[in-house]
PDB file of N, CA and C in Angstrom:
ATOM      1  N   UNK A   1       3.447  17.231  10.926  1.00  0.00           N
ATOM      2  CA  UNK A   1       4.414  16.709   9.984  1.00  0.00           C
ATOM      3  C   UNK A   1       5.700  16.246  10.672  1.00  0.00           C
ATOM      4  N   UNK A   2       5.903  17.040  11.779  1.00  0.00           N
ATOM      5  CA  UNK A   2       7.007  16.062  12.487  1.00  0.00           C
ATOM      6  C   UNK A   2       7.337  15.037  13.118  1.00  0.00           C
ATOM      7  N   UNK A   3       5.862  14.806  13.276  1.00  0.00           N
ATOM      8  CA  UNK A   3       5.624  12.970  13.939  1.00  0.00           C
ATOM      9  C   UNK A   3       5.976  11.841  12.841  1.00  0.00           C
ATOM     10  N   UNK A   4       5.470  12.488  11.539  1.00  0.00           N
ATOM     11  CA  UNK A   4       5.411  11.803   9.951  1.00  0.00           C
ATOM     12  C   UNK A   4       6.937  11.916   9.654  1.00  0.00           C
ATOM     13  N   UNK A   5       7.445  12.660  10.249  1.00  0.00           N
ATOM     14  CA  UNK A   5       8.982  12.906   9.430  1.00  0.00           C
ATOM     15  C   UNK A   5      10.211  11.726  10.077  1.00  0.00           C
ATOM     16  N   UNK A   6       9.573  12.078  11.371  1.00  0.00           N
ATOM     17  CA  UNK A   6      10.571  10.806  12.502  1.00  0.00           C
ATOM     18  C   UNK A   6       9.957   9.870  12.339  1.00  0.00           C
ATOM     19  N   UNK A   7       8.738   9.173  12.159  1.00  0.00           N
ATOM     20  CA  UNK A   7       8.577   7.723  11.971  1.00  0.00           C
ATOM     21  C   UNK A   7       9.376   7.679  10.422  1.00  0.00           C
ATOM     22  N   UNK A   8       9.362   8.349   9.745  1.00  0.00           N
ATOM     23  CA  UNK A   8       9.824   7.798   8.385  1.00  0.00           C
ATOM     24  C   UNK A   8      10.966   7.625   8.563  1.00  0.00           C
ATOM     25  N   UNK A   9      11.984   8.719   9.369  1.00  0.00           N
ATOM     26  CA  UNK A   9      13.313   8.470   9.469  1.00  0.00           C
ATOM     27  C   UNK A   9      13.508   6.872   9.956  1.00  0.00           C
ATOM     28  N   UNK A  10      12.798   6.767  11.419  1.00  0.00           N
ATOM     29  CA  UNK A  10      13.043   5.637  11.866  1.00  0.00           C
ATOM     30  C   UNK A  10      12.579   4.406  10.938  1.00  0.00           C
ATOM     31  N   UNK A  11      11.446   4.316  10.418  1.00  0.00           N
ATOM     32  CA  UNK A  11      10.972   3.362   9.914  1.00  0.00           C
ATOM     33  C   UNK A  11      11.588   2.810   8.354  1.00  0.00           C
ATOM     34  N   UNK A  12      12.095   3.780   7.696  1.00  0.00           N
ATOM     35  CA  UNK A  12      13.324   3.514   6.606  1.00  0.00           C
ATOM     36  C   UNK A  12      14.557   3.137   6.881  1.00  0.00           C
ATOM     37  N   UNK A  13      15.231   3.233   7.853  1.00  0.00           N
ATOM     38  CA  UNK A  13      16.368   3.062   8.050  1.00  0.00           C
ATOM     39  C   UNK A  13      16.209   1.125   8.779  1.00  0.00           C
ATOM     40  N   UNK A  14      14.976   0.922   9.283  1.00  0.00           N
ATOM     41  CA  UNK A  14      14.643  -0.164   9.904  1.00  0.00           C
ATOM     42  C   UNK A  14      14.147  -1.212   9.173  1.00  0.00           C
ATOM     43  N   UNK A  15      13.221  -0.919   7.717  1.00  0.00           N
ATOM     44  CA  UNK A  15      13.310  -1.594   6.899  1.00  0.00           C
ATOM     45  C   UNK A  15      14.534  -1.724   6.092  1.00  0.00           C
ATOM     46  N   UNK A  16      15.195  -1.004   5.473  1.00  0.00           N
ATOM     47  CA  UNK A  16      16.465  -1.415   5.059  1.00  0.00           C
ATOM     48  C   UNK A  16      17.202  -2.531   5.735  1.00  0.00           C
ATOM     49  N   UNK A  17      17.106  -2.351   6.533  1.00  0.00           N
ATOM     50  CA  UNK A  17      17.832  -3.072   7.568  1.00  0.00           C
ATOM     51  C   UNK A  17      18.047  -4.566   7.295  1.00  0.00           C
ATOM     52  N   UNK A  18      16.333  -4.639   7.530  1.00  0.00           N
ATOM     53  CA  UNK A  18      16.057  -6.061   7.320  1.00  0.00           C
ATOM     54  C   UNK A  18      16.060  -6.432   6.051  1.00  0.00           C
ATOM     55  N   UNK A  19      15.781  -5.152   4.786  1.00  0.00           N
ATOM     56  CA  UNK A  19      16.025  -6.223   3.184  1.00  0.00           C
ATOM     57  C   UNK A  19      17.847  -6.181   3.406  1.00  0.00           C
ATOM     58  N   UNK A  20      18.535  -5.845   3.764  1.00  0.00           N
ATOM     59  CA  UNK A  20      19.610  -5.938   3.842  1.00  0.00           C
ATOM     60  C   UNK A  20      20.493  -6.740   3.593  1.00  0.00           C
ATOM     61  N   UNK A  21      19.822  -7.710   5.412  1.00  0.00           N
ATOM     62  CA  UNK A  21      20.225  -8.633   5.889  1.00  0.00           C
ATOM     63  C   UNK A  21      19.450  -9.713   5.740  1.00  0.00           C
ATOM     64  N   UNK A  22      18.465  -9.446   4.768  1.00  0.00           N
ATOM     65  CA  UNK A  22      17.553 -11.024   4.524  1.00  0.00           C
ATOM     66  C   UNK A  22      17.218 -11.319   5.671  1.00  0.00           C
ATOM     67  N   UNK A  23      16.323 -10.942   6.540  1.00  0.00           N
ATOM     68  CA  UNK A  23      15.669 -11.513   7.527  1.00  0.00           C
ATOM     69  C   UNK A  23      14.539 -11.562   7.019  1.00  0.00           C
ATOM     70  N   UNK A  24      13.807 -10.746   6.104  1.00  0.00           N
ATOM     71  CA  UNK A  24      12.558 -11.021   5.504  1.00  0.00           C
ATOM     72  C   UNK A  24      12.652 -10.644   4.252  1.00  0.00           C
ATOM     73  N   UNK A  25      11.387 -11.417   3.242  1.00  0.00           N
ATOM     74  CA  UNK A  25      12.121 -11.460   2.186  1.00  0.00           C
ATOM     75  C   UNK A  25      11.063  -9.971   2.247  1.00  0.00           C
ATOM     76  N   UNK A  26      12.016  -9.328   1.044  1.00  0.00           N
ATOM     77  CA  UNK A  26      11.842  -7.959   0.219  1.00  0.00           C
ATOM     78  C   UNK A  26      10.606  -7.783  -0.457  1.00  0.00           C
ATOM     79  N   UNK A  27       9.583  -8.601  -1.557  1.00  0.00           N
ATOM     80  CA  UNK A  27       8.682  -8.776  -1.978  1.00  0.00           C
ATOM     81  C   UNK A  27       7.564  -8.804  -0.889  1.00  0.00           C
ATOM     82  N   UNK A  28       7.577  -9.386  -0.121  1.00  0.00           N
ATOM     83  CA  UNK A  28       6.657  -9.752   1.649  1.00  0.00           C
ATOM     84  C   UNK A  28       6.644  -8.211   2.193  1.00  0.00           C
ATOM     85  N   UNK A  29       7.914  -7.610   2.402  1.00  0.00           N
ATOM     86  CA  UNK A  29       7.520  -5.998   3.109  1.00  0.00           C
ATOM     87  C   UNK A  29       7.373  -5.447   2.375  1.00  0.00           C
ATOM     88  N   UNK A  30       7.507  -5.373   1.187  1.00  0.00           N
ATOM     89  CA  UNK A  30       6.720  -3.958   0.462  1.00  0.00           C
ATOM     90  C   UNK A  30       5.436  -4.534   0.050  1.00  0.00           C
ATOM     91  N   UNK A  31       4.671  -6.005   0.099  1.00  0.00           N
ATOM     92  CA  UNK A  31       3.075  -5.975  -0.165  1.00  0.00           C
ATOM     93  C   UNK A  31       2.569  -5.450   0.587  1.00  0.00           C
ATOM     94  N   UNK A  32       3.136  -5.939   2.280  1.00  0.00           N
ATOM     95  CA  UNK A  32       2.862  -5.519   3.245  1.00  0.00           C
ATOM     96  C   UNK A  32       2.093  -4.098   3.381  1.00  0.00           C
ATOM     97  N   UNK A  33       3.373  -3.641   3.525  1.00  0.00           N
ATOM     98  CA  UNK A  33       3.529  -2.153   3.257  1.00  0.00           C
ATOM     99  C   UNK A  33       2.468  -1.493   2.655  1.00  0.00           C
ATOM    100  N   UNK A  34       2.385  -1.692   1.433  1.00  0.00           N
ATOM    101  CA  UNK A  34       1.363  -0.858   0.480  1.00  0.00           C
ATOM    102  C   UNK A  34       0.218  -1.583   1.262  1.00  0.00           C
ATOM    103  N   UNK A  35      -0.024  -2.891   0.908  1.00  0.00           N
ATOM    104  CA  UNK A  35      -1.564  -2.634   1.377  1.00  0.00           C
ATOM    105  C   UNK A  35      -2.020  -2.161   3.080  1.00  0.00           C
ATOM    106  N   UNK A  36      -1.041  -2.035   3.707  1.00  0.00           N
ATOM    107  CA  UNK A  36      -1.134  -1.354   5.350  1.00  0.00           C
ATOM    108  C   UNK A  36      -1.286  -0.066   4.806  1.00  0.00           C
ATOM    109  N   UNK A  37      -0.706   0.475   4.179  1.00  0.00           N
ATOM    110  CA  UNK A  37      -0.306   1.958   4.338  1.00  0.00           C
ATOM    111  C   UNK A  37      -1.858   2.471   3.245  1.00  0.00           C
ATOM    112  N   UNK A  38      -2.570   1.388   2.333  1.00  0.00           N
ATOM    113  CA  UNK A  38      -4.006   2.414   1.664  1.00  0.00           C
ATOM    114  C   UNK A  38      -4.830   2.016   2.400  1.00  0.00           C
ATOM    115  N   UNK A  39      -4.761   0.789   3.778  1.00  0.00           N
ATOM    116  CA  UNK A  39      -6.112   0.713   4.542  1.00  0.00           C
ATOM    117  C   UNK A  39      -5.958   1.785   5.285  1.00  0.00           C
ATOM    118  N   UNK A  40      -4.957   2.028   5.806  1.00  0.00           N
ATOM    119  CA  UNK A  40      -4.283   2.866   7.378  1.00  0.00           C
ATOM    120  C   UNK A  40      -5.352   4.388   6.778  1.00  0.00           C
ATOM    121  N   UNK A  41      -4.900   4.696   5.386  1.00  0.00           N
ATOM    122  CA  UNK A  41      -5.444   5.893   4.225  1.00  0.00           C
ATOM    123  C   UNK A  41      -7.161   6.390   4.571  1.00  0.00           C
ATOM    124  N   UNK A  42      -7.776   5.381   4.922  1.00  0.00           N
ATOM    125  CA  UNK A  42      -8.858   4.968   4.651  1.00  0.00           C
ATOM    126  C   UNK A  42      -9.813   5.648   5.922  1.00  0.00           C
ATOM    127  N   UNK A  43      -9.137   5.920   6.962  1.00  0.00           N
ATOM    128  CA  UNK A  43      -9.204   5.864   7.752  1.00  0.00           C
ATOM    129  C   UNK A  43      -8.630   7.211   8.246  1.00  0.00           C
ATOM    130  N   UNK A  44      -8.397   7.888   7.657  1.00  0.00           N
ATOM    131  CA  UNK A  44      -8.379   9.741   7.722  1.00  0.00           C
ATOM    132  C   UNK A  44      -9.727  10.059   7.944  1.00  0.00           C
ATOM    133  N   UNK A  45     -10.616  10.253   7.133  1.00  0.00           N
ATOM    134  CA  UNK A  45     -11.760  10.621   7.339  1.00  0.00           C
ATOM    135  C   UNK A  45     -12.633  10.121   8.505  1.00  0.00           C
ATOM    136  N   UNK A  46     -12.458   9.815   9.317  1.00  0.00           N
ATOM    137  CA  UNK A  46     -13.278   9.514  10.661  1.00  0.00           C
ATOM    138  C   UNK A  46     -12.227  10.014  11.887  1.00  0.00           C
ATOM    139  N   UNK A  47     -11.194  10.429  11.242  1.00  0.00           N
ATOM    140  CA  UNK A  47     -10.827  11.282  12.368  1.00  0.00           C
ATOM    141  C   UNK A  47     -10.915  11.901  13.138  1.00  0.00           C
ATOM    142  N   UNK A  48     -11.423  12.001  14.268  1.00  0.00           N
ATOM    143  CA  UNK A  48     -12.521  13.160  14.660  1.00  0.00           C
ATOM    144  C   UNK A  48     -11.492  14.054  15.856  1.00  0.00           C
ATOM    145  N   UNK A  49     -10.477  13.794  16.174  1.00  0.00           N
ATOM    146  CA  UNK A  49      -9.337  14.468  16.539  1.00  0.00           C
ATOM    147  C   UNK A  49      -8.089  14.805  16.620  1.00  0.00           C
ATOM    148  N   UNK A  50      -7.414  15.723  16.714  1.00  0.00           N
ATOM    149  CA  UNK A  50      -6.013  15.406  16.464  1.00  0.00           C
ATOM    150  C   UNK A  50      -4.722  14.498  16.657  1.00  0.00           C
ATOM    151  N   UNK A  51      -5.183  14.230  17.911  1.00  0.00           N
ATOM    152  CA  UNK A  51      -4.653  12.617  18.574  1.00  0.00           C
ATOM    153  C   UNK A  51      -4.538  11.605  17.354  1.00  0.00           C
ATOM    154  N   UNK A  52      -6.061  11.156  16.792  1.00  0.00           N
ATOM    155  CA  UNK A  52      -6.096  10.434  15.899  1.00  0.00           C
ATOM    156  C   UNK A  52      -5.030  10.738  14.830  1.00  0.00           C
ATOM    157  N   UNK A  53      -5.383  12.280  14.382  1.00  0.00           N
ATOM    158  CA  UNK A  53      -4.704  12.136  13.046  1.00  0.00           C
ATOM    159  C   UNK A  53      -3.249  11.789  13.376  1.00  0.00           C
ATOM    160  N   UNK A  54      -2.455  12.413  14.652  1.00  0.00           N
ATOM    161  CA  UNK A  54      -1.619  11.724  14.865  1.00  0.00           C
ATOM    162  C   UNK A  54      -0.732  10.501  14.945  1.00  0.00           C
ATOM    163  N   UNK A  55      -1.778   9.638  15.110  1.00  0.00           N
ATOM    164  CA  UNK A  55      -1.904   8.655  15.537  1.00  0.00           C
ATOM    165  C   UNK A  55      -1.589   7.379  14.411  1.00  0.00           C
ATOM    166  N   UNK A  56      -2.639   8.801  13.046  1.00  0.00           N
ATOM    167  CA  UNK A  56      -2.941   7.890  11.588  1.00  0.00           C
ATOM    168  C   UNK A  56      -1.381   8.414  10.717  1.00  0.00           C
ATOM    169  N   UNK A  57      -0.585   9.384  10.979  1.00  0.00           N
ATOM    170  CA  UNK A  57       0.619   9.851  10.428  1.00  0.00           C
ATOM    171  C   UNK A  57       1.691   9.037  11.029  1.00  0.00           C
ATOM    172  N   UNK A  58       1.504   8.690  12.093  1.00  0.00           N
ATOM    173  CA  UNK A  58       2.610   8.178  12.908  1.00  0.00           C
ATOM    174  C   UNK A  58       2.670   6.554  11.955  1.00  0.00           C
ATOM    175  N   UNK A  59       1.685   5.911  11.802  1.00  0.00           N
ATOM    176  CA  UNK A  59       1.184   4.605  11.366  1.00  0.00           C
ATOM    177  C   UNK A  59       2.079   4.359   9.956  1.00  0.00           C
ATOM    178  N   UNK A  60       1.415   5.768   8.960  1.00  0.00           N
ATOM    179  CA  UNK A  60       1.587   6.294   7.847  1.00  0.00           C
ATOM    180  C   UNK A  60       3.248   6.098   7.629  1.00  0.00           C
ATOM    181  N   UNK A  61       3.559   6.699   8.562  1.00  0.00           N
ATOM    182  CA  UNK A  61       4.936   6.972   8.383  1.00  0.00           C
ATOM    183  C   UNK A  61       6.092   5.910   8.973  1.00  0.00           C
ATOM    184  N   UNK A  62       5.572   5.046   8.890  1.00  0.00           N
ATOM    185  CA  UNK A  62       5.982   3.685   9.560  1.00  0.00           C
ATOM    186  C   UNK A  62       6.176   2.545   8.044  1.00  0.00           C
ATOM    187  N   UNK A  63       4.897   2.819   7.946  1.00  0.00           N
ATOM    188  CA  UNK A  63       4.501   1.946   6.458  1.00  0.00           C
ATOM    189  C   UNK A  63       4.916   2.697   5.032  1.00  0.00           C
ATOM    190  N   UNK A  64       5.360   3.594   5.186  1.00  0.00           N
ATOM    191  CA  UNK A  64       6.319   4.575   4.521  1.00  0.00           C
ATOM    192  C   UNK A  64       7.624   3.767   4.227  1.00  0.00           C
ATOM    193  N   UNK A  65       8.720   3.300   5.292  1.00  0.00           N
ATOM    194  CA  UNK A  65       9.668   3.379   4.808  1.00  0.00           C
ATOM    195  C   UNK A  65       9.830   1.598   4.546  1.00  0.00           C
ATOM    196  N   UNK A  66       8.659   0.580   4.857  1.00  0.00           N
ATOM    197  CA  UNK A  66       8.185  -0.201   4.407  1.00  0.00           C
ATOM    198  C   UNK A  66       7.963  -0.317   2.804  1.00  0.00           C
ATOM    199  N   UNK A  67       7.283   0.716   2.134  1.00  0.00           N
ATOM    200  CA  UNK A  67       6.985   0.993   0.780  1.00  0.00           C
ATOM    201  C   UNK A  67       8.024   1.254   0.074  1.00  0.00           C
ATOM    202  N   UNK A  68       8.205   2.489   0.522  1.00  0.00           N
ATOM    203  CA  UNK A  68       9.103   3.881  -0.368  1.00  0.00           C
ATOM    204  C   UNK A  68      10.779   3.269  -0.339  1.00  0.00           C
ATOM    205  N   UNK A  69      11.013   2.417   0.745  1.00  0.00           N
ATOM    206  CA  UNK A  69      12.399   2.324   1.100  1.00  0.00           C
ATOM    207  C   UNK A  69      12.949   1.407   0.376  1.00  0.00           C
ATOM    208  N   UNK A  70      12.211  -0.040   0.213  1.00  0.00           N
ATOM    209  CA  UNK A  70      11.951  -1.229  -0.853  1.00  0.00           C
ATOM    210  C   UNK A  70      12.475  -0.997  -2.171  1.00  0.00           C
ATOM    211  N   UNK A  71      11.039  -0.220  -2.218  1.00  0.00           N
ATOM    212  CA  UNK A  71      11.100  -0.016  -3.877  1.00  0.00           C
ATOM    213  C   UNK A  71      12.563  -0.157  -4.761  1.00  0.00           C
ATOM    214  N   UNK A  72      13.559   0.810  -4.484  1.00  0.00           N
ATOM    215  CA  UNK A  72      14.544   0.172  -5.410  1.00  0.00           C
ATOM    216  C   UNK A  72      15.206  -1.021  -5.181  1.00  0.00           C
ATOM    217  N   UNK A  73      15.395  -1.223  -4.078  1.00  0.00           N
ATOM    218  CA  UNK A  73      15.788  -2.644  -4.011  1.00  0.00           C
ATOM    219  C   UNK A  73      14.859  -4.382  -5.091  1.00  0.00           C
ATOM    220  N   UNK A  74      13.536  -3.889  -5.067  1.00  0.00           N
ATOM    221  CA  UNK A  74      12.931  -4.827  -5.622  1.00  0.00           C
ATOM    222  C   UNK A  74      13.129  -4.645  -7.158  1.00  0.00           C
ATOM    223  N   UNK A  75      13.566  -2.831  -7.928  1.00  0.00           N
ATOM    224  CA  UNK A  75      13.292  -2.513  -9.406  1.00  0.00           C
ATOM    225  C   UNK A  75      14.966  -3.072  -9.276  1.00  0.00           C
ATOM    226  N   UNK A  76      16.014  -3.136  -8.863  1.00  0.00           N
ATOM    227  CA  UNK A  76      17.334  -3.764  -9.185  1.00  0.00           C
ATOM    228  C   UNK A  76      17.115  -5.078  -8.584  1.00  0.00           C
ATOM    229  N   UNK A  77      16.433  -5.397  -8.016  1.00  0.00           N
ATOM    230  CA  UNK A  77      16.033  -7.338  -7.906  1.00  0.00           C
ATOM    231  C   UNK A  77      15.456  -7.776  -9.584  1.00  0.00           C
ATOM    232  N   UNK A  78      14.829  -7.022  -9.418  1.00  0.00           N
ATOM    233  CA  UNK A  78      13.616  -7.709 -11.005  1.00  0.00           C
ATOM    234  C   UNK A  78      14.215  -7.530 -12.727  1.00  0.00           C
ATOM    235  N   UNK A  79      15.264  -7.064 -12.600  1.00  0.00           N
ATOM    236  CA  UNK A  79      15.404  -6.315 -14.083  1.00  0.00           C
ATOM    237  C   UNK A  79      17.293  -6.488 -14.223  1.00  0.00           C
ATOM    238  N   UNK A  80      17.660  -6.435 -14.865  1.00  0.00           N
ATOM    239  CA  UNK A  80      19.423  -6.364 -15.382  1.00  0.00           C
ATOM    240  C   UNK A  80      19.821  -5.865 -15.053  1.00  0.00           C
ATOM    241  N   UNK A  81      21.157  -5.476 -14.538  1.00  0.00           N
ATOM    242  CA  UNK A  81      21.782  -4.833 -14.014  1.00  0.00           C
ATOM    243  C   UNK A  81      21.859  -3.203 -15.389  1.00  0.00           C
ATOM    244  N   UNK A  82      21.732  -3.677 -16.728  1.00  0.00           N
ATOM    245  CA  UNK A  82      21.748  -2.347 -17.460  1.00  0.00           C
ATOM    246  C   UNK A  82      20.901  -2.099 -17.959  1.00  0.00           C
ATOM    247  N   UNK A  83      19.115  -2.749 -17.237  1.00  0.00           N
ATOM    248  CA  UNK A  83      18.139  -2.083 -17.753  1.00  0.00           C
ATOM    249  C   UNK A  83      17.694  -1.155 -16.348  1.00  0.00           C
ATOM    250  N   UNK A  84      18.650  -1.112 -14.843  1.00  0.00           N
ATOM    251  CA  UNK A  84      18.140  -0.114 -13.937  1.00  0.00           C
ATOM    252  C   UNK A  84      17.993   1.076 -13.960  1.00  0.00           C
ATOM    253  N   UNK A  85      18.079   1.755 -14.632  1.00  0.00           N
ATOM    254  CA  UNK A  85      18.041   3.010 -14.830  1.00  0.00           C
ATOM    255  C   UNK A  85      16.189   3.635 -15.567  1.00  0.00           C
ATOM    256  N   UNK A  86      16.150   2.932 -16.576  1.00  0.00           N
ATOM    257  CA  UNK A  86      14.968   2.650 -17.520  1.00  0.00           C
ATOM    258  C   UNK A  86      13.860   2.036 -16.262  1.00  0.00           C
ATOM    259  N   UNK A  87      14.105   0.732 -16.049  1.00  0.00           N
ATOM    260  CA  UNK A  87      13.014   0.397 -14.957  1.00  0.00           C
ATOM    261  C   UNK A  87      12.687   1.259 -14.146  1.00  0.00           C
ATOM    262  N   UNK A  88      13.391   1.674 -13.173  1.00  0.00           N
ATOM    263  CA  UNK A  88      13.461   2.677 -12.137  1.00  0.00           C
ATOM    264  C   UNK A  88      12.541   3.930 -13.248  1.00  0.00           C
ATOM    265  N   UNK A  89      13.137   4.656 -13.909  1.00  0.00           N
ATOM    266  CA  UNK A  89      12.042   5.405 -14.330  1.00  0.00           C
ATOM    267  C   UNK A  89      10.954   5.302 -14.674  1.00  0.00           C
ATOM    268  N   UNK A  90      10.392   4.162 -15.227  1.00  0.00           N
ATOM    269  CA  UNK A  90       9.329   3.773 -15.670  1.00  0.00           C
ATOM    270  C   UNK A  90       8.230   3.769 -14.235  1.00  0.00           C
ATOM    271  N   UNK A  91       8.701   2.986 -13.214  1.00  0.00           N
ATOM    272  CA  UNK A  91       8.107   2.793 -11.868  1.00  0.00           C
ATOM    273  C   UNK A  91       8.408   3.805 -11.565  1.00  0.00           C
ATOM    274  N   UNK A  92       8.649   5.181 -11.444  1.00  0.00           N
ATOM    275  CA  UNK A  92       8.223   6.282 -10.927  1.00  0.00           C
ATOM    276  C   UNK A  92       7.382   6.984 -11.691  1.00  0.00           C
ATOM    277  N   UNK A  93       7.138   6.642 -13.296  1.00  0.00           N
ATOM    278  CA  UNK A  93       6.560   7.432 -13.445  1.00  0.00           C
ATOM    279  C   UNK A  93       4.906   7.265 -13.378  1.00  0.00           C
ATOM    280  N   UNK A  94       4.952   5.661 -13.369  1.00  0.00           N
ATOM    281  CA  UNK A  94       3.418   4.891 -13.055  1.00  0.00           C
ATOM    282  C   UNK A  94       3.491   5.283 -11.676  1.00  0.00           C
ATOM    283  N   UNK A  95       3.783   5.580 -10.516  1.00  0.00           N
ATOM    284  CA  UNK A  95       3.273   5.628  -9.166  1.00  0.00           C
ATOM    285  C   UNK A  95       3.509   7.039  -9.237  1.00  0.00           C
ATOM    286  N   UNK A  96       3.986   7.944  -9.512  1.00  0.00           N
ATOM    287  CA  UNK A  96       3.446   9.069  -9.750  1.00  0.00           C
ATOM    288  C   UNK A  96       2.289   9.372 -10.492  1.00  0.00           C
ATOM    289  N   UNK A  97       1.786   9.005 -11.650  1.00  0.00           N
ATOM    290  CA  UNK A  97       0.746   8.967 -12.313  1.00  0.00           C
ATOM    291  C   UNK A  97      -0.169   8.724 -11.819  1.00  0.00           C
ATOM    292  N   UNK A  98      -0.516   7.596 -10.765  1.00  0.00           N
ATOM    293  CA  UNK A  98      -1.345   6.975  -9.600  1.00  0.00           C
ATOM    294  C   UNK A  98      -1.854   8.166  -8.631  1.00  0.00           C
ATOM    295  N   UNK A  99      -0.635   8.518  -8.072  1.00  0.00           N
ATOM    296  CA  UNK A  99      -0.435   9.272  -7.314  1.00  0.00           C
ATOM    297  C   UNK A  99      -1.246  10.782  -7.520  1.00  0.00           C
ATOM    298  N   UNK A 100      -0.869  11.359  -8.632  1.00  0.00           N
ATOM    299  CA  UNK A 100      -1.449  12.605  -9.071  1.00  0.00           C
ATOM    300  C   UNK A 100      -2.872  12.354  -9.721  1.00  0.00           C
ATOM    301  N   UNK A 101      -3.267  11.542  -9.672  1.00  0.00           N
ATOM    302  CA  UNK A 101      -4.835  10.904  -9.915  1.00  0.00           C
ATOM    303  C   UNK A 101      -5.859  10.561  -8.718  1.00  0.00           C
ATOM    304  N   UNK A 102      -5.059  10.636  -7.318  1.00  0.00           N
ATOM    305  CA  UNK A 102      -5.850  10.196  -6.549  1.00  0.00           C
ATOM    306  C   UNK A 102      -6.897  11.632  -5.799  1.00  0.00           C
ATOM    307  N   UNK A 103      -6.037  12.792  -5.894  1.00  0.00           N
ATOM    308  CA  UNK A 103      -6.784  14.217  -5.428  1.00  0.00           C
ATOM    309  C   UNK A 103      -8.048  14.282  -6.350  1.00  0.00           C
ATOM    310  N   UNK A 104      -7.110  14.205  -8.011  1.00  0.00           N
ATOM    311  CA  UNK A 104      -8.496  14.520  -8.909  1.00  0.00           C
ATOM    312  C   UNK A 104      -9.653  13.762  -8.614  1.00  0.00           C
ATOM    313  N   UNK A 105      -9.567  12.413  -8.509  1.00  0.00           N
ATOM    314  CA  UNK A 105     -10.943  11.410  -8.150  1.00  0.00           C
ATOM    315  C   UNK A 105     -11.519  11.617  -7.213  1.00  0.00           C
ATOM    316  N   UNK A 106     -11.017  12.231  -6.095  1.00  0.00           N
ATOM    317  CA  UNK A 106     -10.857  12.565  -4.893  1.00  0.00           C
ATOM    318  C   UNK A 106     -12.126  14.087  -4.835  1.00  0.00           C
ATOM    319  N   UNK A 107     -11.623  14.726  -5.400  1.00  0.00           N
ATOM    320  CA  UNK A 107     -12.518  16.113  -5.665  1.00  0.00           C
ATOM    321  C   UNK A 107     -13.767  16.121  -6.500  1.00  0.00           C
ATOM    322  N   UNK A 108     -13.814  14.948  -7.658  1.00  0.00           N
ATOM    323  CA  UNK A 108     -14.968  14.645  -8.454  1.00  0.00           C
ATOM    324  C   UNK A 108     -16.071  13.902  -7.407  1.00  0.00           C
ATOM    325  N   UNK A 109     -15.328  13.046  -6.362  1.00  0.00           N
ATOM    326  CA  UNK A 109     -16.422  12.501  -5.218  1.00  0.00           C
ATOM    327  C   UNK A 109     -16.821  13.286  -4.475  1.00  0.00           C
ATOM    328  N   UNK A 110     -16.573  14.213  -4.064  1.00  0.00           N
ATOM    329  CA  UNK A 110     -17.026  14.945  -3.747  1.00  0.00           C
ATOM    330  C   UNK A 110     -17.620  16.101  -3.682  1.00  0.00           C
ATOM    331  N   UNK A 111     -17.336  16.627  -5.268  1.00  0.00           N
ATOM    332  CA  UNK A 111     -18.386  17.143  -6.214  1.00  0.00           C
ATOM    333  C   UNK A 111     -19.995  16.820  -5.973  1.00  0.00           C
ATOM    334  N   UNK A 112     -19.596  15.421  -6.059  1.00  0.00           N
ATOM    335  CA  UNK A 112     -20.505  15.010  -7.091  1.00  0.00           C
ATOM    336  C   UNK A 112     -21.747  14.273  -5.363  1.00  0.00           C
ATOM    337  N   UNK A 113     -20.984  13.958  -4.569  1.00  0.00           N
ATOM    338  CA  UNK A 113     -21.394  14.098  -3.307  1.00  0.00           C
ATOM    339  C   UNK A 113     -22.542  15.506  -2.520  1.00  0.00           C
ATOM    340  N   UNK A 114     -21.456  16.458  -2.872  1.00  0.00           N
ATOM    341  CA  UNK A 114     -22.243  17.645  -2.277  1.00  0.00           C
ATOM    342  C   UNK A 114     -22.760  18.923  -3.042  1.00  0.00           C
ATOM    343  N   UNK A 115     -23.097  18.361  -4.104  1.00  0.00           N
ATOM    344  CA  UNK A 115     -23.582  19.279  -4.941  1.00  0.00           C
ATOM    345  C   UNK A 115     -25.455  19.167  -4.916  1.00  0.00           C
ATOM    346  N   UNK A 116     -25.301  17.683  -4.606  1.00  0.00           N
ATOM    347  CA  UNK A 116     -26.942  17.857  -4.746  1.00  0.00           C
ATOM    348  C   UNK A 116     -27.888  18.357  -3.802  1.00  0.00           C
TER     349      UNK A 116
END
């Protein structure tokens, strides 16, 4: 977790950076982002050593502050200045919802995998 903790430090503070200063547009790094960060996902399970998993957290945590760092910048890009509050909650509570759905599906595959 401490490899995951310093790429995020570094890697949030580095995307900011750039939605900042408009060097790239904001919409472009967070597609980016997400779809790097559920292939990168994908790719846990063939891990076959710790190096790797290292390797796959370090990645993780890169494309982290790509995602996670964005995000409000794009929910106060898209919406009124006095509907941010409302938006912003709404988009946490759908990617949390996502989020807390992916273990459950997660455990039914594999139920349903190694039961027979």
């Amino acid at each position: 977790y401490t490899y995951l903790a310093i790429s995020q430090f570094c890697s949030r503070n580095l995307f900011c950076y750039f939605s900042k200063r408009c060097l790239v547009n904001k919409f472009y790094i967070y597609q980016a982002a997400a779809f790097a960060y559920g292939v990168v996902l994908f790719f846990v399970p063939f891990a076959t050593t710790v190096n790797h998993l290292l390797v796959i957290f370090v990645i993780v945590g890169l494309l982290d502050g790509g995602f996670y760092s964005v995000s409000p910048l794009l929910v106060a890009h898209c919406v009124d200045e006095d509907q941010i509050p409302a938006a912003w909650g709404i988009f946490l509570m759908i990617s949390s919802a996502f989020s807390a759905m992916g273990p459950f599906f997660a455990g039914i595959y594999w139920l349903n995998n190694n039961l027979n």
